[in-house]
Protein backbone atom coordinates (compact mmCIF):
# COMPACT_ATOMS: atom_id res chain seq x y z
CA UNK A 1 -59.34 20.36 -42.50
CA UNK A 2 -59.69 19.28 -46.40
CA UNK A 3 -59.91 16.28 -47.33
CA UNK A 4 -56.59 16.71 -49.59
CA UNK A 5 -54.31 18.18 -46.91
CA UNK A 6 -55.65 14.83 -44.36
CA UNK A 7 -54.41 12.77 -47.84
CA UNK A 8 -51.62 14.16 -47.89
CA UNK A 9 -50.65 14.00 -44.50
CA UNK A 10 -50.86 10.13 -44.65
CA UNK A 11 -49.10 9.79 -47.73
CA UNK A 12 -45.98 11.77 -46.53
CA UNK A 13 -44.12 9.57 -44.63
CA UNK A 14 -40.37 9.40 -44.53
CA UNK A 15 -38.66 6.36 -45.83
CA UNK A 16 -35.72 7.22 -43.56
CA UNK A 17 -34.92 7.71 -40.09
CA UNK A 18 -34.32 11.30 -38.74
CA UNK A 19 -30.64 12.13 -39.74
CA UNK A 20 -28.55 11.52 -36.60
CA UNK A 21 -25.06 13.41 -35.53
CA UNK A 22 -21.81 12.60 -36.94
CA UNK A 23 -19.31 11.12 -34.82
CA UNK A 24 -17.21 12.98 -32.69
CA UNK A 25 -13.42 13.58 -34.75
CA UNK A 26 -10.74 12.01 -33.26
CA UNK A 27 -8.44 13.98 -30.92
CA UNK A 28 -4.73 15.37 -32.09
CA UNK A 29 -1.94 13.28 -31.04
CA UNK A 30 0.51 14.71 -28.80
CA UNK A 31 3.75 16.05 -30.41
CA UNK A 32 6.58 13.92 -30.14
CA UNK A 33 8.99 13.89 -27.72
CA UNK A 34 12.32 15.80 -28.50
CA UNK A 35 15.24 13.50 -28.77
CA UNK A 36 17.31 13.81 -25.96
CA UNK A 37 15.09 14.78 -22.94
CA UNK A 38 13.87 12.29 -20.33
CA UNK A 39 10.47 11.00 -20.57
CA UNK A 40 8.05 12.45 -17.83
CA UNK A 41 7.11 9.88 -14.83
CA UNK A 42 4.17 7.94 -14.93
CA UNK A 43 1.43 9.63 -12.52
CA UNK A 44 -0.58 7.07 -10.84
CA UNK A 45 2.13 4.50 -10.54
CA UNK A 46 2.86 4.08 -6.62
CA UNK A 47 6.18 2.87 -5.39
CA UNK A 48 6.08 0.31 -3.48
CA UNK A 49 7.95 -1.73 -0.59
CA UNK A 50 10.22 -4.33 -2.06
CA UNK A 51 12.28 -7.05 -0.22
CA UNK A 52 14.32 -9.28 -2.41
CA UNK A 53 16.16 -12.23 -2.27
CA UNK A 54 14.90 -13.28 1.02
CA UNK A 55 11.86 -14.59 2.47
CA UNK A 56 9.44 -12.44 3.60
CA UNK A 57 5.59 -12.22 3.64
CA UNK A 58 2.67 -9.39 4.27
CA UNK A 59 -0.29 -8.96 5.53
CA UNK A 60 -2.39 -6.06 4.48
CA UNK A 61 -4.53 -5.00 7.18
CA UNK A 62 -7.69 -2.80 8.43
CA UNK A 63 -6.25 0.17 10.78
CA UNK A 64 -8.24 -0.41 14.27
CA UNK A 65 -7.31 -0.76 17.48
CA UNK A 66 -6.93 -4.59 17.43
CA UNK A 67 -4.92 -4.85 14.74
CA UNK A 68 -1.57 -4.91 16.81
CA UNK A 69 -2.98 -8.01 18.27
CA UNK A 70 -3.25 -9.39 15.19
CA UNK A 71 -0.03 -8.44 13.85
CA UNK A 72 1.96 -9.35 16.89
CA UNK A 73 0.09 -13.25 16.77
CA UNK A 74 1.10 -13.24 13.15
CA UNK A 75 4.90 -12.09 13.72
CA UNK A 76 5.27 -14.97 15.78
CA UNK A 77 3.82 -17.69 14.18
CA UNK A 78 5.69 -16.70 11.27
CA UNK A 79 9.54 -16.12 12.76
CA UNK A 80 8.93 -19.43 14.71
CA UNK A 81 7.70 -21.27 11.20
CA UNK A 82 11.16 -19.85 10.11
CA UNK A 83 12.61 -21.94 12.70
CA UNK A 84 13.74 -18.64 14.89
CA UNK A 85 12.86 -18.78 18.05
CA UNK A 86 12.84 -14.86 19.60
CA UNK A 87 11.76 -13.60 22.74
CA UNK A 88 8.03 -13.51 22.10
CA UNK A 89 7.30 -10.51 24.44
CA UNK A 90 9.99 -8.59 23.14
CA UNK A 91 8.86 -9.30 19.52
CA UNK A 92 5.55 -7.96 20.15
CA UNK A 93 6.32 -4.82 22.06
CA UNK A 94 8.33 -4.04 18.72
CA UNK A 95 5.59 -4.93 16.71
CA UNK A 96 2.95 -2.83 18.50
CA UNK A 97 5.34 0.14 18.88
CA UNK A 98 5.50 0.13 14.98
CA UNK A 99 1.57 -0.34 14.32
CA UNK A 100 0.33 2.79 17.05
CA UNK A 101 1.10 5.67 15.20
CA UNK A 102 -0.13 3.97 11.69
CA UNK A 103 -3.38 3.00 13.35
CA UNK A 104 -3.67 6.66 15.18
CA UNK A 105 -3.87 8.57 11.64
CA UNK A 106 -7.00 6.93 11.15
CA UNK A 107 -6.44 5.66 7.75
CA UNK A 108 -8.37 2.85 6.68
CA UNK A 109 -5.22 0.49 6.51
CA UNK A 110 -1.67 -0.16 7.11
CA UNK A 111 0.15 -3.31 5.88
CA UNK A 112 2.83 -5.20 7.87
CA UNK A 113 6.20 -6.88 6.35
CA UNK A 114 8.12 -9.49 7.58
CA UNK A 115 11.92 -10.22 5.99
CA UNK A 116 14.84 -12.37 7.34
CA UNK A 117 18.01 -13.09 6.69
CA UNK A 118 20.97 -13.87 8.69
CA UNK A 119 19.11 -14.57 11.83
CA UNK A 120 17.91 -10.80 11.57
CA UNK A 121 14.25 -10.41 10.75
CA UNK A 122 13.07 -6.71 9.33
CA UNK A 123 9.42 -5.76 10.27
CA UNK A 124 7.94 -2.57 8.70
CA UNK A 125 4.84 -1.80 8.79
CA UNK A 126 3.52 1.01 6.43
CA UNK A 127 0.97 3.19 7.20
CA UNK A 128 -0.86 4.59 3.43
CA UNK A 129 -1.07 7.84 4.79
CA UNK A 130 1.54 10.48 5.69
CA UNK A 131 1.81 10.45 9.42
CA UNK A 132 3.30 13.55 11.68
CA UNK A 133 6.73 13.29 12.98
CA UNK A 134 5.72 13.43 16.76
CA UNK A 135 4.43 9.75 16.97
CA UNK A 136 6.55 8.21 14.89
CA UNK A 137 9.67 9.67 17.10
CA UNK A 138 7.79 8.62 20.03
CA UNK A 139 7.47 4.93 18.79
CA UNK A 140 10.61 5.04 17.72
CA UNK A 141 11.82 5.86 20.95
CA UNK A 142 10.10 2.61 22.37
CA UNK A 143 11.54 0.44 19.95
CA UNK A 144 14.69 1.59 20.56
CA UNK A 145 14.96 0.74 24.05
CA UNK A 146 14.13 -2.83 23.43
CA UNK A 147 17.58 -5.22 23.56
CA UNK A 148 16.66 -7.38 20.52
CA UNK A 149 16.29 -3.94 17.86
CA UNK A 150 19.30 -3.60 16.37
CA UNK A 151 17.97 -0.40 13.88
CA UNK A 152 14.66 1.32 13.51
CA UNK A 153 13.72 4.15 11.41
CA UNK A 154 11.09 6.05 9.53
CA UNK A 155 10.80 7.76 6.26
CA UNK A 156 8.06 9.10 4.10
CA UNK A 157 7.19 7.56 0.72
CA UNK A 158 4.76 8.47 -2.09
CA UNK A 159 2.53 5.43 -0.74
CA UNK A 160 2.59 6.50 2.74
CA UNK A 161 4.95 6.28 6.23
CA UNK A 162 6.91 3.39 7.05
CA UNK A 163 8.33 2.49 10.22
CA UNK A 164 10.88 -0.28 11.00
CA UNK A 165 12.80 -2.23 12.80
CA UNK A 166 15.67 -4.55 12.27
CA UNK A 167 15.67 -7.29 15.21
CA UNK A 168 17.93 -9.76 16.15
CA UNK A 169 16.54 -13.48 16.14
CA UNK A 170 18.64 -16.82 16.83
CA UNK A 171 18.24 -19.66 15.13
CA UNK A 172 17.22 -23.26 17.47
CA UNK A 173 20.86 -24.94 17.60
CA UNK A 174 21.51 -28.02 15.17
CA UNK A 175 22.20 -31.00 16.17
């Protein structure tokens, strides 16, 4: 190489970085809505269980097989904090009747509810998965039966299956 092209090939040096890419425009905004029409639903927003104007407490929980256990211990504890005092046994062949079939989908959780007024407590437990109809009507049937249940049901709900029951507790006599 010449001497003059090496010169030259040191003196030319930018000043300047490389030129770099604009920005990426900004997006259209959606048209606006015509007056009149509804707006759509929110996707993504979940309804969810909702006692109110009583007490009541949940427990989210994992779905294995010893959460019923768990649940049943934590039923009773909490009616008998309420100052109820139920037929323990009964209370917890409800309760497990309600958690089987959520813990049988194999979901990864179910959450339990507690609610009382009136010396009636509501337990629902909610399975965040659709479940079939053949174990829940098969639970249902066992919850049923028991003398302290005076409703049970099911129904299907954007965040899942819920079963409950509505059970009759007594309150300790004042003296």
């Amino acid at each position: 190489m010449s001497e003059t092209s090496q010169d030259a090939a040191l003196e030319h040096r930018p000043d300047f970085p490389p030129k770099t890419p604009s920005p990426p425009k900004k997006p259209p905004s959606p048209f606006p809505p015509e007056p009149g029409t509804a707006p759509a639903p929110v996707l993504g927003a979940r309804a969810r269980v909702r006692l109110a104007n009583r007490r009541c407490v949940n427990w989210p929980m994992e779905s294995a097989p010893w959460t019923a256990t768990t649940a049943q211990r934590r039923v009773v504890e909490q009616l008998q904090a309420w100052g109820y005092r139920p037929d323990e046994a009964a209370v917890r062949r409800v309760v497990a009747a309600l958690i089987a079939p959520a813990v049988a989908d194999e979901g990864r959780r179910i959450s339990v509810h507690l609610a009382d007024e009136h010396d009636r407590a509501c337990i629902l437990v909610l399975s965040h998965q659709h479940l079939g109809d053949a174990p829940t009507q098969l639970s249902l049937a066992v919850v049923a039966d028991c003398a302290l249940v005076s409703a049970c049901g099911s129904d299907q709900a954007l965040d899942g299956t819920r079963l409950w029951a509505v059970i009759d507790v007594t309150a300790p006599a004042r003296r």
